[in-house]
C-alpha atoms as a PDB file:
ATOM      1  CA  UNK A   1     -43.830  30.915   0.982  1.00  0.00           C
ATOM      2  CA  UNK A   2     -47.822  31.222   1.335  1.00  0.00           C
ATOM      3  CA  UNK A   3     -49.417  29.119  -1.527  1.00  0.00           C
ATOM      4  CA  UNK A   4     -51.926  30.710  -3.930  1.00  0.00           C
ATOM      5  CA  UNK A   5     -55.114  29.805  -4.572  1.00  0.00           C
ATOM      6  CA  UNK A   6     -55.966  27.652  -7.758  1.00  0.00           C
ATOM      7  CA  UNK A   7     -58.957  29.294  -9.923  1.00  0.00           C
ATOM      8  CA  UNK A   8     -61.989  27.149 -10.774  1.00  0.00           C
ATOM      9  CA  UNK A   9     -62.230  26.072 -14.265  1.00  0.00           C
ATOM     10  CA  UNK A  10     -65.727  26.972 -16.408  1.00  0.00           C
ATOM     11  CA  UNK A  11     -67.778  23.791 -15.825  1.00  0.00           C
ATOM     12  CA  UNK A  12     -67.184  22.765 -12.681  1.00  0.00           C
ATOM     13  CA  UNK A  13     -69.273  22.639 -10.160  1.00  0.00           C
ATOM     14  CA  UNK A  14     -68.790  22.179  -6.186  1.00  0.00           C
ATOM     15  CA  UNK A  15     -68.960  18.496  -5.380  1.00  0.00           C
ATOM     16  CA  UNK A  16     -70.597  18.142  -2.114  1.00  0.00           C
ATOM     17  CA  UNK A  17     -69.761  15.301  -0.170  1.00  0.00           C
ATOM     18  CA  UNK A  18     -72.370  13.141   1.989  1.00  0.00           C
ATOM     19  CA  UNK A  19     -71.220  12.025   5.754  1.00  0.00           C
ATOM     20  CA  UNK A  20     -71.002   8.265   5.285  1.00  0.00           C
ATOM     21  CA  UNK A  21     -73.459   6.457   7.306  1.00  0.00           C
ATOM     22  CA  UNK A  22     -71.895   4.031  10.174  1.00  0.00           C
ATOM     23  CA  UNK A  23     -72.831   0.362   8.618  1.00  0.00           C
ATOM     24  CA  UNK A  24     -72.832  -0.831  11.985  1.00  0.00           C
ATOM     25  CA  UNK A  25     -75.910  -1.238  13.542  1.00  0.00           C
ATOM     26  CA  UNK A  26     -76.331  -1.504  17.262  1.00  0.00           C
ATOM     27  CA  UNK A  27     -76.250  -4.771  18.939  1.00  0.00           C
ATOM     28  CA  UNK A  28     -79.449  -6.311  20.514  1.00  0.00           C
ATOM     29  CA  UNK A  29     -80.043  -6.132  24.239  1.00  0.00           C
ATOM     30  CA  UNK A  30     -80.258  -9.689  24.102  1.00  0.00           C
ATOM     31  CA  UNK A  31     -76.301  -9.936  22.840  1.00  0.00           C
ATOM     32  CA  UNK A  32     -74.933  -8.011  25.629  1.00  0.00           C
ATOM     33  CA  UNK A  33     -76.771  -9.819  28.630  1.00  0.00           C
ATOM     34  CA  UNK A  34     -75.670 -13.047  26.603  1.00  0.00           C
ATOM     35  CA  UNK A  35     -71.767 -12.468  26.492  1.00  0.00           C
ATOM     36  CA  UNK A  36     -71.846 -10.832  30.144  1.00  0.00           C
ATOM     37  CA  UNK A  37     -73.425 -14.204  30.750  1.00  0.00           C
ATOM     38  CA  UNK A  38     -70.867 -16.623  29.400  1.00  0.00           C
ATOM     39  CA  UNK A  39     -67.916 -14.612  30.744  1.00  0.00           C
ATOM     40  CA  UNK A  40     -69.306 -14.776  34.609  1.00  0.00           C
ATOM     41  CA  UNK A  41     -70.523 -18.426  34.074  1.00  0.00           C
ATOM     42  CA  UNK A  42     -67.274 -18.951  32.767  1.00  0.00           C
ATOM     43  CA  UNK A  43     -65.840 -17.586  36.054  1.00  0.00           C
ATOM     44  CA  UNK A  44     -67.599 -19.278  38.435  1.00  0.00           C
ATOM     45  CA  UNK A  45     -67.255 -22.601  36.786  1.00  0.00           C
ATOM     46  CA  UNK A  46     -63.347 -22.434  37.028  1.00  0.00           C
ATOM     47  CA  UNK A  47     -63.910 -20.770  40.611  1.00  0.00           C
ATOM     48  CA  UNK A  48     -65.819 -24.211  41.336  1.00  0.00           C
ATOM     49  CA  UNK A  49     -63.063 -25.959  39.727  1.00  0.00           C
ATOM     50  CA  UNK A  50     -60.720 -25.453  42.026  1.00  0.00           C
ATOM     51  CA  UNK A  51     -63.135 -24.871  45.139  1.00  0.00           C
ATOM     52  CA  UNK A  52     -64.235 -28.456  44.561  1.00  0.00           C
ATOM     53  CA  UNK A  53     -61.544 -30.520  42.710  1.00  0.00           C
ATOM     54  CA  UNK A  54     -63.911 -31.158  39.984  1.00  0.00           C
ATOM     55  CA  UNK A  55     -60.771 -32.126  37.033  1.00  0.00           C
ATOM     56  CA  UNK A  56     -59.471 -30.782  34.291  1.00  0.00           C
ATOM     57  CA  UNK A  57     -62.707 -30.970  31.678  1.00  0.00           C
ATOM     58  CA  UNK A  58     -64.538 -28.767  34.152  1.00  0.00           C
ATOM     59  CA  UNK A  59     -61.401 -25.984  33.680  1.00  0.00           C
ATOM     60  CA  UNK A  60     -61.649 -26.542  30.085  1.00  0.00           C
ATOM     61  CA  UNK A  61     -65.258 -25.475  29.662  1.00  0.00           C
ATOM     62  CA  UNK A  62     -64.882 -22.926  32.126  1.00  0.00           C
ATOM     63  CA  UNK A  63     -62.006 -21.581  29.469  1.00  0.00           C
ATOM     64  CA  UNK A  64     -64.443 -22.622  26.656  1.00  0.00           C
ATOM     65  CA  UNK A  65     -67.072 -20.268  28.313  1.00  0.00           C
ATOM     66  CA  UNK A  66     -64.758 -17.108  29.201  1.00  0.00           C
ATOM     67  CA  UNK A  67     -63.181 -17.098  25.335  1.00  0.00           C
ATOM     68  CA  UNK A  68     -66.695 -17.685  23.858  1.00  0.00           C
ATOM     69  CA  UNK A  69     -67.758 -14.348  26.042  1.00  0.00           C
ATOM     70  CA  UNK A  70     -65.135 -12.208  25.152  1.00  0.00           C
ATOM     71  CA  UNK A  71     -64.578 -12.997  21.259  1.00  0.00           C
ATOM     72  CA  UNK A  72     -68.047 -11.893  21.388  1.00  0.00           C
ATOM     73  CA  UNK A  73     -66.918  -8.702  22.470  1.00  0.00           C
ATOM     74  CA  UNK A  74     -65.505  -8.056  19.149  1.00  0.00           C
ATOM     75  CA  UNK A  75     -69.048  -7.493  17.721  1.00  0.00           C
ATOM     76  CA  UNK A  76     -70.716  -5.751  19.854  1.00  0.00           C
ATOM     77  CA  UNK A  77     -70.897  -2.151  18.904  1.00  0.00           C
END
């Protein structure tokens, strides 16, 4: 069954909505070269690692480097 229309009451006027804004603003150049940086440092460190049999500390900073790189993905917009 179609639904009818409701009637405007005296008084009321049309509420006009604004597009919210995006409170985001856009990361720096600098933040994107930086975590691109720590996640391919990160890479080649563990790569070197095991290329070299440099221990366990060096796989644990290469780990270090690779989360640090892509938590920082979570901000960049």
């Amino acid at each position: 069954m179609p639904v009818s229309k409701t009637r405007k009451k005296k008084g009321q006027t049309a509420q006009t909505t604004t597009p919210k804004k995006d409170h985001h603003a856009e990361s720096p150049q600098w933040y994107v070269y930086t975590m691109l940086a720590l996640m391919v440092v990160g890479c080649l460190v563990i790569v070197s690692a095991y290329l070299f049999s440099l221990g366990n500390i060096t796989l644990i900073i290469g780990l270090i480097l690779l989360a640090a790189g892509f938590l920082m993905t979570m901000n960049w917009y």
